[in-house]
PDB file of N, CA and C in Angstrom:
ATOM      1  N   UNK A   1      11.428  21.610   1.263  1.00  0.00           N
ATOM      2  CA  UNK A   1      10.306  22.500   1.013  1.00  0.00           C
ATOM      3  C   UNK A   1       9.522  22.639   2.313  1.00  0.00           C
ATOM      4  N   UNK A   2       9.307  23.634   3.194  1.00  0.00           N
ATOM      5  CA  UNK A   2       8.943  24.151   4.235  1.00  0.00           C
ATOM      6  C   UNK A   2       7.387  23.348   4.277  1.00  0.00           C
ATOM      7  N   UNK A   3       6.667  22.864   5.168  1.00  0.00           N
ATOM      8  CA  UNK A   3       4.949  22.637   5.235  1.00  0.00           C
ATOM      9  C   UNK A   3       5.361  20.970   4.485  1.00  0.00           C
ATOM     10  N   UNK A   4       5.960  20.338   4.037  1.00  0.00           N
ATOM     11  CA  UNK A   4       6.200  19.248   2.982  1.00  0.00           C
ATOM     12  C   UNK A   4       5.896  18.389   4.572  1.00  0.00           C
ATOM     13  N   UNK A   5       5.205  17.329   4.368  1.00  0.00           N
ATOM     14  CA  UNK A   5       4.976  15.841   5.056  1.00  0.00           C
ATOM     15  C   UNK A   5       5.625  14.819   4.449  1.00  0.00           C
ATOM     16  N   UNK A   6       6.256  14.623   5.456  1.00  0.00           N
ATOM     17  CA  UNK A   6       6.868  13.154   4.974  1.00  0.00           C
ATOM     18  C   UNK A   6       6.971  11.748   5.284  1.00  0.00           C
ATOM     19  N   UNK A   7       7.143  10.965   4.730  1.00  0.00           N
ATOM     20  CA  UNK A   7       6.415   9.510   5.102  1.00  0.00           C
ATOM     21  C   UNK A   7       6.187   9.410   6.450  1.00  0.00           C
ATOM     22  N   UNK A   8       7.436   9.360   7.268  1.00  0.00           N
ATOM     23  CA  UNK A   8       7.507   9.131   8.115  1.00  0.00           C
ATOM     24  C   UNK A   8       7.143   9.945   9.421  1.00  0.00           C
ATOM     25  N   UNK A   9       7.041  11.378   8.837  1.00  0.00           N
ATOM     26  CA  UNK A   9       5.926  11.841   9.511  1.00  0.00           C
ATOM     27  C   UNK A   9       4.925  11.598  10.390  1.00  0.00           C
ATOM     28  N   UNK A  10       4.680  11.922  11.583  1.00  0.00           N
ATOM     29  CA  UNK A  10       3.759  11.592  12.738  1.00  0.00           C
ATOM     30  C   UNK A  10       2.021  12.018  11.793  1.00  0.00           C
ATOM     31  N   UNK A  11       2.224  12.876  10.845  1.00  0.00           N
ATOM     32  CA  UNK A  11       0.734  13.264  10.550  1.00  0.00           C
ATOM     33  C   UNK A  11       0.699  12.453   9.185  1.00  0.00           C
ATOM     34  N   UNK A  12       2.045  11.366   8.978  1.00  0.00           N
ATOM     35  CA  UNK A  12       1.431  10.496   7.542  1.00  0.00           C
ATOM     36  C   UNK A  12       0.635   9.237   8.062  1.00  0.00           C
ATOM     37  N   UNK A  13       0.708   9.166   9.420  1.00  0.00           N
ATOM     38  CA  UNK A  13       0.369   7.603   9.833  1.00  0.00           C
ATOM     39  C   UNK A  13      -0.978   8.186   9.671  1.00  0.00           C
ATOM     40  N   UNK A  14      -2.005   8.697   9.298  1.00  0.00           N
ATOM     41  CA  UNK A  14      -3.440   8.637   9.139  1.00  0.00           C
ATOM     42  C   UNK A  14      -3.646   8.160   7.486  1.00  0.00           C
ATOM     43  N   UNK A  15      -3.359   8.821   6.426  1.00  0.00           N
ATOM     44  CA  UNK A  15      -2.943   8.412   4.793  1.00  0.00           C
ATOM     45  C   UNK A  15      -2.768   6.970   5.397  1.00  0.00           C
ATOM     46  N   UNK A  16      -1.864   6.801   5.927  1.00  0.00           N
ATOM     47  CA  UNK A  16      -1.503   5.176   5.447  1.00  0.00           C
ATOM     48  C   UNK A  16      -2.540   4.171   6.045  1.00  0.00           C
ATOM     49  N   UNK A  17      -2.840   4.561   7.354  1.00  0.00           N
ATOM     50  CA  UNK A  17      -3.792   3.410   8.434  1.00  0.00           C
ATOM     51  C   UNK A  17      -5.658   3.784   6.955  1.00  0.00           C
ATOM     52  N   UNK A  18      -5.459   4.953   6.807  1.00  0.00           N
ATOM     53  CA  UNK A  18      -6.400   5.159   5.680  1.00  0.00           C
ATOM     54  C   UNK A  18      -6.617   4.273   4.576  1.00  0.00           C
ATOM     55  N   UNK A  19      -4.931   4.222   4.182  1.00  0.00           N
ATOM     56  CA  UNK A  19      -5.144   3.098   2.532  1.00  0.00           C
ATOM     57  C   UNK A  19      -5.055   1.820   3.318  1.00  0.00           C
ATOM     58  N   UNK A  20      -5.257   1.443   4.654  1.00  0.00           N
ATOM     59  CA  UNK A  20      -5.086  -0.173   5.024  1.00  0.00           C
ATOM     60  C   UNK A  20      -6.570  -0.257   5.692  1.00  0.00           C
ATOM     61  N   UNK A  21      -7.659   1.057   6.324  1.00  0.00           N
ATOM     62  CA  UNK A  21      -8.695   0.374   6.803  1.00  0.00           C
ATOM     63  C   UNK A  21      -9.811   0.601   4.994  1.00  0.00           C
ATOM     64  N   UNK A  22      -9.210   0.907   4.036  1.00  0.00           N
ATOM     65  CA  UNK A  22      -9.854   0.636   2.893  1.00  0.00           C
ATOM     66  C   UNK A  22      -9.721  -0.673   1.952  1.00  0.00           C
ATOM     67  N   UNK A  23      -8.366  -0.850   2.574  1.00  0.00           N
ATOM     68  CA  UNK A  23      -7.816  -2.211   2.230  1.00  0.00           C
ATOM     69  C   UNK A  23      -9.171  -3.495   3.069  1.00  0.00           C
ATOM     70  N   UNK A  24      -8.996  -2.847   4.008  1.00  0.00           N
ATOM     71  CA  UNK A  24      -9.838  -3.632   4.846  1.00  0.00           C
ATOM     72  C   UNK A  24     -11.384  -3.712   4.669  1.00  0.00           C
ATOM     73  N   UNK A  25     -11.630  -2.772   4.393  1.00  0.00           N
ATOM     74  CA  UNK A  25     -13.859  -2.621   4.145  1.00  0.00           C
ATOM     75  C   UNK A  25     -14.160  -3.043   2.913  1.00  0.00           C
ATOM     76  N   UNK A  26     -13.224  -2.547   1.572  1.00  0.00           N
ATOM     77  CA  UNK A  26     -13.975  -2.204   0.303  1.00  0.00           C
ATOM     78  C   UNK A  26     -13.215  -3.696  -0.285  1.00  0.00           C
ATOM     79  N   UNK A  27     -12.066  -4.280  -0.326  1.00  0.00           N
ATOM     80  CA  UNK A  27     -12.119  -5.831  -0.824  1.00  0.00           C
ATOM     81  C   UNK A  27     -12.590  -6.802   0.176  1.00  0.00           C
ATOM     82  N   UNK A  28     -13.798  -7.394  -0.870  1.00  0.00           N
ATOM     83  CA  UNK A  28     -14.800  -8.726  -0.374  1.00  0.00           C
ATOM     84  C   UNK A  28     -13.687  -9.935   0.238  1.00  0.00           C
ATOM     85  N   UNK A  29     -14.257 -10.206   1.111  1.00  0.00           N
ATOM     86  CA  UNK A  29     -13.099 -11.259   1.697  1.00  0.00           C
ATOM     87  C   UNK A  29     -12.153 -11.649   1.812  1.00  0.00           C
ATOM     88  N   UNK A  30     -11.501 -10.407   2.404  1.00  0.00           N
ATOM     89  CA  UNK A  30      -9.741  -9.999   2.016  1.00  0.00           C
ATOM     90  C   UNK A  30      -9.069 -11.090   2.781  1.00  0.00           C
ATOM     91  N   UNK A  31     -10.181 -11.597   3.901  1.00  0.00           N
ATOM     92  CA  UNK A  31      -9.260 -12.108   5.330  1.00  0.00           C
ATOM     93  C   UNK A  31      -9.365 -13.724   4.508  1.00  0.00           C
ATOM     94  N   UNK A  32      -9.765 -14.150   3.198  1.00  0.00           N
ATOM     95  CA  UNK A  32      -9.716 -15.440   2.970  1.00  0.00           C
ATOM     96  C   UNK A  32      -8.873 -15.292   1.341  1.00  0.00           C
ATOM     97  N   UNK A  33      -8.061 -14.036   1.595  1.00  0.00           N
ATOM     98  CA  UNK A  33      -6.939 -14.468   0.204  1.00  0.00           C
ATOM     99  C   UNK A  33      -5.964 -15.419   0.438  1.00  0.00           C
ATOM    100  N   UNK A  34      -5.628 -16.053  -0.657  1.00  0.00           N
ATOM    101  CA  UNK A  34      -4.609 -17.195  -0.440  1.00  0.00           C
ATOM    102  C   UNK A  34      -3.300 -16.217  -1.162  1.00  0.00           C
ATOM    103  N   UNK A  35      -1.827 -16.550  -0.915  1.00  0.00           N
ATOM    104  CA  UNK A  35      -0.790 -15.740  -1.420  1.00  0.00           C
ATOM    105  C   UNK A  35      -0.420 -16.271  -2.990  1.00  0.00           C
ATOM    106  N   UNK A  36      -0.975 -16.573  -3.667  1.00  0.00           N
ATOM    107  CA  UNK A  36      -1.573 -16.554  -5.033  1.00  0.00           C
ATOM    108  C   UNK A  36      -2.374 -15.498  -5.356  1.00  0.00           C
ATOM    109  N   UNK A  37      -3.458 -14.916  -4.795  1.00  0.00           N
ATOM    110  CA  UNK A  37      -4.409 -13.986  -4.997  1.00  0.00           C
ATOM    111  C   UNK A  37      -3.917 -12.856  -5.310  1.00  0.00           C
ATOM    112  N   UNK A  38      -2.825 -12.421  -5.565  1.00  0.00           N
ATOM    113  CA  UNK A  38      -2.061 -11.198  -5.946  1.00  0.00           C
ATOM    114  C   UNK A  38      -2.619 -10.483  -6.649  1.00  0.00           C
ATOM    115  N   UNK A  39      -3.299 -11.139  -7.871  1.00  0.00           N
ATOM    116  CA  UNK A  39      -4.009 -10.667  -9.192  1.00  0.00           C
ATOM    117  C   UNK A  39      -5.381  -9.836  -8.963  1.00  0.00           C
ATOM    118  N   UNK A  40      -6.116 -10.971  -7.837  1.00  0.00           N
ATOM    119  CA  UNK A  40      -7.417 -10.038  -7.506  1.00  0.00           C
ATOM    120  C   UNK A  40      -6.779  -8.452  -6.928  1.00  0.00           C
ATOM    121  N   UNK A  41      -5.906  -8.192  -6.429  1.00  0.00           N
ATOM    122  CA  UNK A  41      -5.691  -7.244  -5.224  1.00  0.00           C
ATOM    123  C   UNK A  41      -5.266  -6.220  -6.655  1.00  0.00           C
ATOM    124  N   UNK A  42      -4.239  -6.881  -7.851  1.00  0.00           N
ATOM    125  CA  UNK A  42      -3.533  -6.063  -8.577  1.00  0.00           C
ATOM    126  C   UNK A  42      -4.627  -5.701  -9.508  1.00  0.00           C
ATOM    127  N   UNK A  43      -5.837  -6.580  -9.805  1.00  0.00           N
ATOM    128  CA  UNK A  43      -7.250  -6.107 -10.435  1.00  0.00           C
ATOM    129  C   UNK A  43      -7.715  -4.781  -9.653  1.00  0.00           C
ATOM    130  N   UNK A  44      -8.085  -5.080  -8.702  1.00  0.00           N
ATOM    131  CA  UNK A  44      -8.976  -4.011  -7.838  1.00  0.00           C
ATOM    132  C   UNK A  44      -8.301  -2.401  -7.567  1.00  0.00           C
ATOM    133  N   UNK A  45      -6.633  -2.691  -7.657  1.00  0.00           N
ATOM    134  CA  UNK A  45      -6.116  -1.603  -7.768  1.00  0.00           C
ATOM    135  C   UNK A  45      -5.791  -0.809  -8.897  1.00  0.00           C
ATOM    136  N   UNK A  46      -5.845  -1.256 -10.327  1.00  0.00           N
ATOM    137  CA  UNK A  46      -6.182  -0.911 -11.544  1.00  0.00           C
ATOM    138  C   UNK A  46      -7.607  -0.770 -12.038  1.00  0.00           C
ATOM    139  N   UNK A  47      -8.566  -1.034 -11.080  1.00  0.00           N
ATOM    140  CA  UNK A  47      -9.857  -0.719 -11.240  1.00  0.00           C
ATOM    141  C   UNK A  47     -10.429  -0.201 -10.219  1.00  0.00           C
ATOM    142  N   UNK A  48     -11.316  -0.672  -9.713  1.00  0.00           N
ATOM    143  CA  UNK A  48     -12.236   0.780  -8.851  1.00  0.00           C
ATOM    144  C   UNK A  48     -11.598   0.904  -7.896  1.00  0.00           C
ATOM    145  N   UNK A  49     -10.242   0.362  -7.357  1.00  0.00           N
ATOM    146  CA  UNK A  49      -9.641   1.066  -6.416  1.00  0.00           C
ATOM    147  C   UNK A  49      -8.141   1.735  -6.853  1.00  0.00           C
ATOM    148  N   UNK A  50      -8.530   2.484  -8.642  1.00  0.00           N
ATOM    149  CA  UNK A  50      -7.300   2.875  -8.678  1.00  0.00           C
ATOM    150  C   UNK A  50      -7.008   4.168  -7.883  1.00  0.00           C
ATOM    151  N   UNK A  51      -8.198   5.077  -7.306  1.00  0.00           N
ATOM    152  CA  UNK A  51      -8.214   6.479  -6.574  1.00  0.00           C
ATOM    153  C   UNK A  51      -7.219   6.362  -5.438  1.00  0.00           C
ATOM    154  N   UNK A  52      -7.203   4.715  -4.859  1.00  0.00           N
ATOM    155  CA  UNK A  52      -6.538   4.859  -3.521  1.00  0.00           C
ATOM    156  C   UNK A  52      -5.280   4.375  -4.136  1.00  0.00           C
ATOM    157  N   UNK A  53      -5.501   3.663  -5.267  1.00  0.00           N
ATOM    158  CA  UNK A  53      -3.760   3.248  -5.779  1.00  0.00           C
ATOM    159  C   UNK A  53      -3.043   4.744  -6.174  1.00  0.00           C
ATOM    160  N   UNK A  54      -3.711   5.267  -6.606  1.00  0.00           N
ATOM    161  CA  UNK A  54      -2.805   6.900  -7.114  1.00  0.00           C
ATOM    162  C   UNK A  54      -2.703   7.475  -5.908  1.00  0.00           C
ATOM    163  N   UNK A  55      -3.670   7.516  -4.784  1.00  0.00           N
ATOM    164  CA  UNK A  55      -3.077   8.643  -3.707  1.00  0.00           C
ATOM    165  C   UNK A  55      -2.037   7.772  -3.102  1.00  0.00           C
ATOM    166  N   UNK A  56      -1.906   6.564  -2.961  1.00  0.00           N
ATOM    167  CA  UNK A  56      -0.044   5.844  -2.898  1.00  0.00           C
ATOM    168  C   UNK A  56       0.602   6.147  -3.293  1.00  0.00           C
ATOM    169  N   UNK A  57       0.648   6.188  -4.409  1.00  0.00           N
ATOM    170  CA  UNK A  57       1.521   6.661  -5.524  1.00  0.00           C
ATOM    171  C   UNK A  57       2.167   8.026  -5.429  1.00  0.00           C
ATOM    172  N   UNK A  58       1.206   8.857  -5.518  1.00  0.00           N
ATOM    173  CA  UNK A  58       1.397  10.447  -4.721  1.00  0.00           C
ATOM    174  C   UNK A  58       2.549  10.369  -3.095  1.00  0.00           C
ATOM    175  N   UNK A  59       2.115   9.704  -2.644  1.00  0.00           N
ATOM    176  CA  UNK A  59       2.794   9.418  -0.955  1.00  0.00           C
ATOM    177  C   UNK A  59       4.503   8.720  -1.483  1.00  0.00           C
ATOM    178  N   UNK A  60       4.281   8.128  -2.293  1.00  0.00           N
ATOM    179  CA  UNK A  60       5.186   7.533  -2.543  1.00  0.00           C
ATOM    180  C   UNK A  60       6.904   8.246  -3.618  1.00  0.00           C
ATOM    181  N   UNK A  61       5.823   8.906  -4.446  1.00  0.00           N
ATOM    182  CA  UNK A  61       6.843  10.180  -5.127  1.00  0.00           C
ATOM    183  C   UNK A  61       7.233  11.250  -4.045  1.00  0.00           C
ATOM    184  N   UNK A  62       6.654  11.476  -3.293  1.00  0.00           N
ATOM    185  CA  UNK A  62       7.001  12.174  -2.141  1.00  0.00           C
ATOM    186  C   UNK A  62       8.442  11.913  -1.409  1.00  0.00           C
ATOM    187  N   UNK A  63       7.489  10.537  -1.002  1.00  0.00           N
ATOM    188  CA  UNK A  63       9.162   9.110   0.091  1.00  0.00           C
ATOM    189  C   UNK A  63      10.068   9.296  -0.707  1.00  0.00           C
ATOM    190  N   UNK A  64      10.310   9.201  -2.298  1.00  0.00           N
ATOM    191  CA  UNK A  64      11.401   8.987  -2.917  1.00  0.00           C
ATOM    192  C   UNK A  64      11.845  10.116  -3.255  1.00  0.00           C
ATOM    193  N   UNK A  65      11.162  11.654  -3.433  1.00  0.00           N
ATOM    194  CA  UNK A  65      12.128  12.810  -3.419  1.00  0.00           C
ATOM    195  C   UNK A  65      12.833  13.230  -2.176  1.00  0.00           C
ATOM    196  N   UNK A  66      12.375  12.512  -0.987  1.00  0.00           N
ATOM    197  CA  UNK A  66      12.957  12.580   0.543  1.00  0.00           C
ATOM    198  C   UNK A  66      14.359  11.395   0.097  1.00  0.00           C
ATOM    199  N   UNK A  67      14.070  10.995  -0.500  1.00  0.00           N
ATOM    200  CA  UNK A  67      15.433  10.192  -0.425  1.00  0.00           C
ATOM    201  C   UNK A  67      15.015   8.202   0.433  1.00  0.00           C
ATOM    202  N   UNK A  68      13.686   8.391   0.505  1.00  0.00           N
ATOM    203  CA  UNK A  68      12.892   6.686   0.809  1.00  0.00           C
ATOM    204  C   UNK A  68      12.941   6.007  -0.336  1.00  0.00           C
ATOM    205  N   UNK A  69      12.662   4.948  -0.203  1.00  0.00           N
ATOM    206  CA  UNK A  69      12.265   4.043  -1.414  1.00  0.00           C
ATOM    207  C   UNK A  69      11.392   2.969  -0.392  1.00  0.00           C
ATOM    208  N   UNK A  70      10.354   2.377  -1.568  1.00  0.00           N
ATOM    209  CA  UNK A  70       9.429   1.646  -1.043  1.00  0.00           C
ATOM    210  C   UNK A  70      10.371   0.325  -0.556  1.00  0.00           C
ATOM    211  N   UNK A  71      11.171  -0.087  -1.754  1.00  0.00           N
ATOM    212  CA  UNK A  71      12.313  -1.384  -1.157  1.00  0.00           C
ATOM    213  C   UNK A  71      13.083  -1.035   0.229  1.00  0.00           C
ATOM    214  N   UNK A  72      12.731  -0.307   1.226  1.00  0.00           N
ATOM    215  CA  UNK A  72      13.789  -0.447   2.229  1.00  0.00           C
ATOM    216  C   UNK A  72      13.557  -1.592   2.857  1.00  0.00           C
ATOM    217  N   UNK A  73      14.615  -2.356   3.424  1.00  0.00           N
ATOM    218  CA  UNK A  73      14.283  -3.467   4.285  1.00  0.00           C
ATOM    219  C   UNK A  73      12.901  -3.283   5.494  1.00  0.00           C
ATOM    220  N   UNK A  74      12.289  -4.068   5.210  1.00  0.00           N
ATOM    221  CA  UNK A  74      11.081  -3.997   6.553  1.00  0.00           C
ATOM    222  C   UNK A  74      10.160  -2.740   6.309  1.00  0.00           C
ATOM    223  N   UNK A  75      10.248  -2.143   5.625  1.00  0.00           N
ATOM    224  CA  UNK A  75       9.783  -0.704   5.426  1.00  0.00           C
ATOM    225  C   UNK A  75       8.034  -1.401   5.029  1.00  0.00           C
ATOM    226  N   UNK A  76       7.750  -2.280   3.856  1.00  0.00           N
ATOM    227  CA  UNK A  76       6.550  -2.568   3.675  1.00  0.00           C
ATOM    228  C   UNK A  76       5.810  -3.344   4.996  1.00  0.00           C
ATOM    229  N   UNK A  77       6.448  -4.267   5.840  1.00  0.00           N
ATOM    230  CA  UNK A  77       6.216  -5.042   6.715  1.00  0.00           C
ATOM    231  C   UNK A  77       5.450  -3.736   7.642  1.00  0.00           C
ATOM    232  N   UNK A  78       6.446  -2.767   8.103  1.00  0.00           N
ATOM    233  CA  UNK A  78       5.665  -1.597   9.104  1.00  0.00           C
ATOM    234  C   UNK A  78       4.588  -1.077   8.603  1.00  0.00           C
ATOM    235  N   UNK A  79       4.494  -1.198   7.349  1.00  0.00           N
ATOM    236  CA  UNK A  79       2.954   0.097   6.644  1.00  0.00           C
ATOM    237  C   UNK A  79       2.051  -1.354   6.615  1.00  0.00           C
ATOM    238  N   UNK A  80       2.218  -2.212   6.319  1.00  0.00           N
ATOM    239  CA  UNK A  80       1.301  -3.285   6.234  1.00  0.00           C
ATOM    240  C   UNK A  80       0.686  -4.098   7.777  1.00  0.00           C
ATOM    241  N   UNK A  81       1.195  -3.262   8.807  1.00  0.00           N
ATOM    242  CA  UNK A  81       1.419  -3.752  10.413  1.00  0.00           C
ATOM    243  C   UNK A  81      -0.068  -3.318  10.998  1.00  0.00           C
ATOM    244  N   UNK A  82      -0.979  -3.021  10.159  1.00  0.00           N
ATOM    245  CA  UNK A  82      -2.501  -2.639  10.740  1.00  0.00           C
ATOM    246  C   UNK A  82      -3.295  -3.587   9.809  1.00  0.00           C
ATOM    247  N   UNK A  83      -2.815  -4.095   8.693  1.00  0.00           N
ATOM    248  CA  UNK A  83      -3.610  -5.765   8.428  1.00  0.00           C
ATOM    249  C   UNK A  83      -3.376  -6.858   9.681  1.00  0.00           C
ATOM    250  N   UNK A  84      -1.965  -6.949   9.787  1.00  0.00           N
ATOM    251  CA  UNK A  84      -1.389  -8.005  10.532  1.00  0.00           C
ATOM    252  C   UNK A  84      -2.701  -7.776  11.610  1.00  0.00           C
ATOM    253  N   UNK A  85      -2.770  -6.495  12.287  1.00  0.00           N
ATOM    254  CA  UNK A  85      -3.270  -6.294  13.957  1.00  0.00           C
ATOM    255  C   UNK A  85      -5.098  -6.340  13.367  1.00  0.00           C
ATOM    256  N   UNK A  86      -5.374  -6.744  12.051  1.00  0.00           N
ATOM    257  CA  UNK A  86      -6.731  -6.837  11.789  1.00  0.00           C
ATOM    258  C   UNK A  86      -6.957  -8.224  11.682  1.00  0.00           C
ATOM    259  N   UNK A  87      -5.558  -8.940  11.976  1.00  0.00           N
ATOM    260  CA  UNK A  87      -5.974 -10.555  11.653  1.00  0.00           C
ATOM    261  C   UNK A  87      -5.575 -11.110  10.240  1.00  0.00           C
ATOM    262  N   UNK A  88      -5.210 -10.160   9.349  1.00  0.00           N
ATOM    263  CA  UNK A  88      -4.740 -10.732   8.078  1.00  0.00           C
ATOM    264  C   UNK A  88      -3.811 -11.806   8.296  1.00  0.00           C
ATOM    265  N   UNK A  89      -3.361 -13.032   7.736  1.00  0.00           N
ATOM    266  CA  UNK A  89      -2.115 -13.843   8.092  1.00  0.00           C
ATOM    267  C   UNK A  89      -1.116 -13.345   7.036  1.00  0.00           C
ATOM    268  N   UNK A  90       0.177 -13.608   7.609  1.00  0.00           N
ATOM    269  CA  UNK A  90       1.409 -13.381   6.518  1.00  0.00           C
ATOM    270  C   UNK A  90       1.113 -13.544   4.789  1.00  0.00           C
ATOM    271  N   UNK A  91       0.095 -14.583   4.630  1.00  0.00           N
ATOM    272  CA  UNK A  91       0.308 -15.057   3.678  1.00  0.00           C
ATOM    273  C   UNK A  91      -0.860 -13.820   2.463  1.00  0.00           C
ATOM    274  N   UNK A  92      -1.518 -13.403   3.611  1.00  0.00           N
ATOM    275  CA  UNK A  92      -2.779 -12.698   2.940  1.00  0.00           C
ATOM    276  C   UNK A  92      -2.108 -11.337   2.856  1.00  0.00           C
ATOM    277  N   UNK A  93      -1.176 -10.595   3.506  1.00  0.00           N
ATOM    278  CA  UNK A  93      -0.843  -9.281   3.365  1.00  0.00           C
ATOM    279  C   UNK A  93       0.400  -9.672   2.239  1.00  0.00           C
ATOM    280  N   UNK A  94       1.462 -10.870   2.410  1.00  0.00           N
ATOM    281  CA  UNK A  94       2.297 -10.903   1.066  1.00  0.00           C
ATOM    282  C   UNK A  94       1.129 -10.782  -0.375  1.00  0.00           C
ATOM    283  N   UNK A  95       0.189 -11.039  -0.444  1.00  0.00           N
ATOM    284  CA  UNK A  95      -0.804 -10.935  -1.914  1.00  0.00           C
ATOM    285  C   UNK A  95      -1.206  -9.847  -1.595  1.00  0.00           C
ATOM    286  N   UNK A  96      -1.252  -8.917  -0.788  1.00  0.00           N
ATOM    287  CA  UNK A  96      -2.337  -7.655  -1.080  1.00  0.00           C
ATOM    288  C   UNK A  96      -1.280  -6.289  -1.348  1.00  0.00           C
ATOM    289  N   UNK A  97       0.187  -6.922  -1.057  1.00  0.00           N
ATOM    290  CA  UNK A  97       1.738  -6.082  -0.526  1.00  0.00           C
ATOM    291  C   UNK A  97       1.601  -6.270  -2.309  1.00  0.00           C
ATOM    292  N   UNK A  98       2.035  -7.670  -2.962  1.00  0.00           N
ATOM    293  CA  UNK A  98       2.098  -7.469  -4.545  1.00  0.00           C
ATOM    294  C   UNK A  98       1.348  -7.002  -5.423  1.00  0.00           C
ATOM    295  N   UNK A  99       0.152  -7.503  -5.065  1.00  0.00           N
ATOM    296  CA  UNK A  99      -0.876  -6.917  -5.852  1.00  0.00           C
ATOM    297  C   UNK A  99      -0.907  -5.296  -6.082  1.00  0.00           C
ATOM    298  N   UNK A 100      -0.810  -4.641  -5.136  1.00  0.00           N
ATOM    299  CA  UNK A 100      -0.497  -3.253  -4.958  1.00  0.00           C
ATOM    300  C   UNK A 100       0.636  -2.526  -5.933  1.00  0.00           C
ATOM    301  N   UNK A 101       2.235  -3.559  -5.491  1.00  0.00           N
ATOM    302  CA  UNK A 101       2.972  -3.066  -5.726  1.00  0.00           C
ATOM    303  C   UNK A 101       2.925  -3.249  -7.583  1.00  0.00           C
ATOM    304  N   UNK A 102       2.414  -4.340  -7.831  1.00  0.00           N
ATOM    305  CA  UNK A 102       2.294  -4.519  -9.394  1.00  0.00           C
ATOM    306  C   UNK A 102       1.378  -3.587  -9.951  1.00  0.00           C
ATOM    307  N   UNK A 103       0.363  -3.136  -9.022  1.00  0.00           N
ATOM    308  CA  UNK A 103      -0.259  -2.041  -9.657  1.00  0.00           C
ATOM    309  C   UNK A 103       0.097  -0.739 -10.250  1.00  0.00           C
ATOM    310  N   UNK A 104       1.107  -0.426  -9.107  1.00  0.00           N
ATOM    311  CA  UNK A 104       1.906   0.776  -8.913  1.00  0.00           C
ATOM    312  C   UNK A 104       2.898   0.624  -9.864  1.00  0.00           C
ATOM    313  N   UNK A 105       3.350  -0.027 -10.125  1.00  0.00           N
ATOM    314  CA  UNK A 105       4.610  -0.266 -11.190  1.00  0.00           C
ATOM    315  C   UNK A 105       4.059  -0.218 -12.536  1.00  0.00           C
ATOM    316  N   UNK A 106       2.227  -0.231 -13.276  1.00  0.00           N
ATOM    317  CA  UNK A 106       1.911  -0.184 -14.145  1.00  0.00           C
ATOM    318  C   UNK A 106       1.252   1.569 -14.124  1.00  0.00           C
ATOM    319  N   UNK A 107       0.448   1.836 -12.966  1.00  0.00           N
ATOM    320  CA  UNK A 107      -0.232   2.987 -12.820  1.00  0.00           C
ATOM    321  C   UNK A 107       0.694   4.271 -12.590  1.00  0.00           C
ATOM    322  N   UNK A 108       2.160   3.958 -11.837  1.00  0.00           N
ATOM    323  CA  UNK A 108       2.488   5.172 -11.664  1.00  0.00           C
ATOM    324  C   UNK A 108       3.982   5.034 -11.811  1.00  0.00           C
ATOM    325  N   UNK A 109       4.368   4.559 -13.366  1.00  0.00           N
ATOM    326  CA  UNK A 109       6.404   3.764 -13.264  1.00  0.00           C
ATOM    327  C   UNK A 109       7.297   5.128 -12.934  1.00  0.00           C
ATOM    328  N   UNK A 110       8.258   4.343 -12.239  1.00  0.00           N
ATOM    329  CA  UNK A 110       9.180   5.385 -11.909  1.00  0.00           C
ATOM    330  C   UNK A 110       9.130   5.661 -10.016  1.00  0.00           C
ATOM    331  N   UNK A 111       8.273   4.681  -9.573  1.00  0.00           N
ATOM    332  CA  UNK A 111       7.987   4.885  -7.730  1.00  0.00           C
ATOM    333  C   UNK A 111       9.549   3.566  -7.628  1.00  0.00           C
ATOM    334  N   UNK A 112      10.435   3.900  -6.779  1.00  0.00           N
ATOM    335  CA  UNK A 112      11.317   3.228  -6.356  1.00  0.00           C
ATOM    336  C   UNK A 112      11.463   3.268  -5.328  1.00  0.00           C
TER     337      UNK A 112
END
């Protein structure tokens, strides 16, 4: 489809650095989740941050009519690569990576 953006797109890296510096301002003490904390992240994205969980979701039905899927190897590691450079540790972006993705799997089934 002619005008269509796609993930990987040079003009998607703003959407995404978007849903990670919101990741970053609007959850309270993101930089002290433990990788248990999945639940707070999968709370906040079924609640007042379901606006930014659906415009994922949207980005994401997109990736997968291109023929993406969110499971590609390393594929979450690169979109999650502006926590890392905010200081998040491994352990804090694996809980904010599930939390998300469990959201998405209740808010919008059928994203692969």
């Amino acid at each position: 489809m002619p005008g269509k953006v796609g993930l990987f797109d040079p003009r998607m890296r703003v959407p995404l650095l978007l849903l990670a510096t919101v990741i970053l301002t609007v959850l309270p003490n993101g930089a002290q989740a433990a990788s248990t904390d999945w639940l707070r992240y999968r709370d906040f994205y079924l609640g007042a941050g379901r606006p930014y969980l659906l415009s994922f979701c949207a980005i994401w039905r997109d990736a997968n009519a291109q023929g993406h899927s969110l499971w590609q190897p390393g594929l979450l590691r690169r979109l999650n690569a502006p926590l890392a450079r905010e200081g998040f540790s491994e352990a804090e972006i694996d809980a904010i990576t599930a939390g998300q993705v469990v959201a998405m799997s209740q808010a919008c089934p059928g994203i692969r």
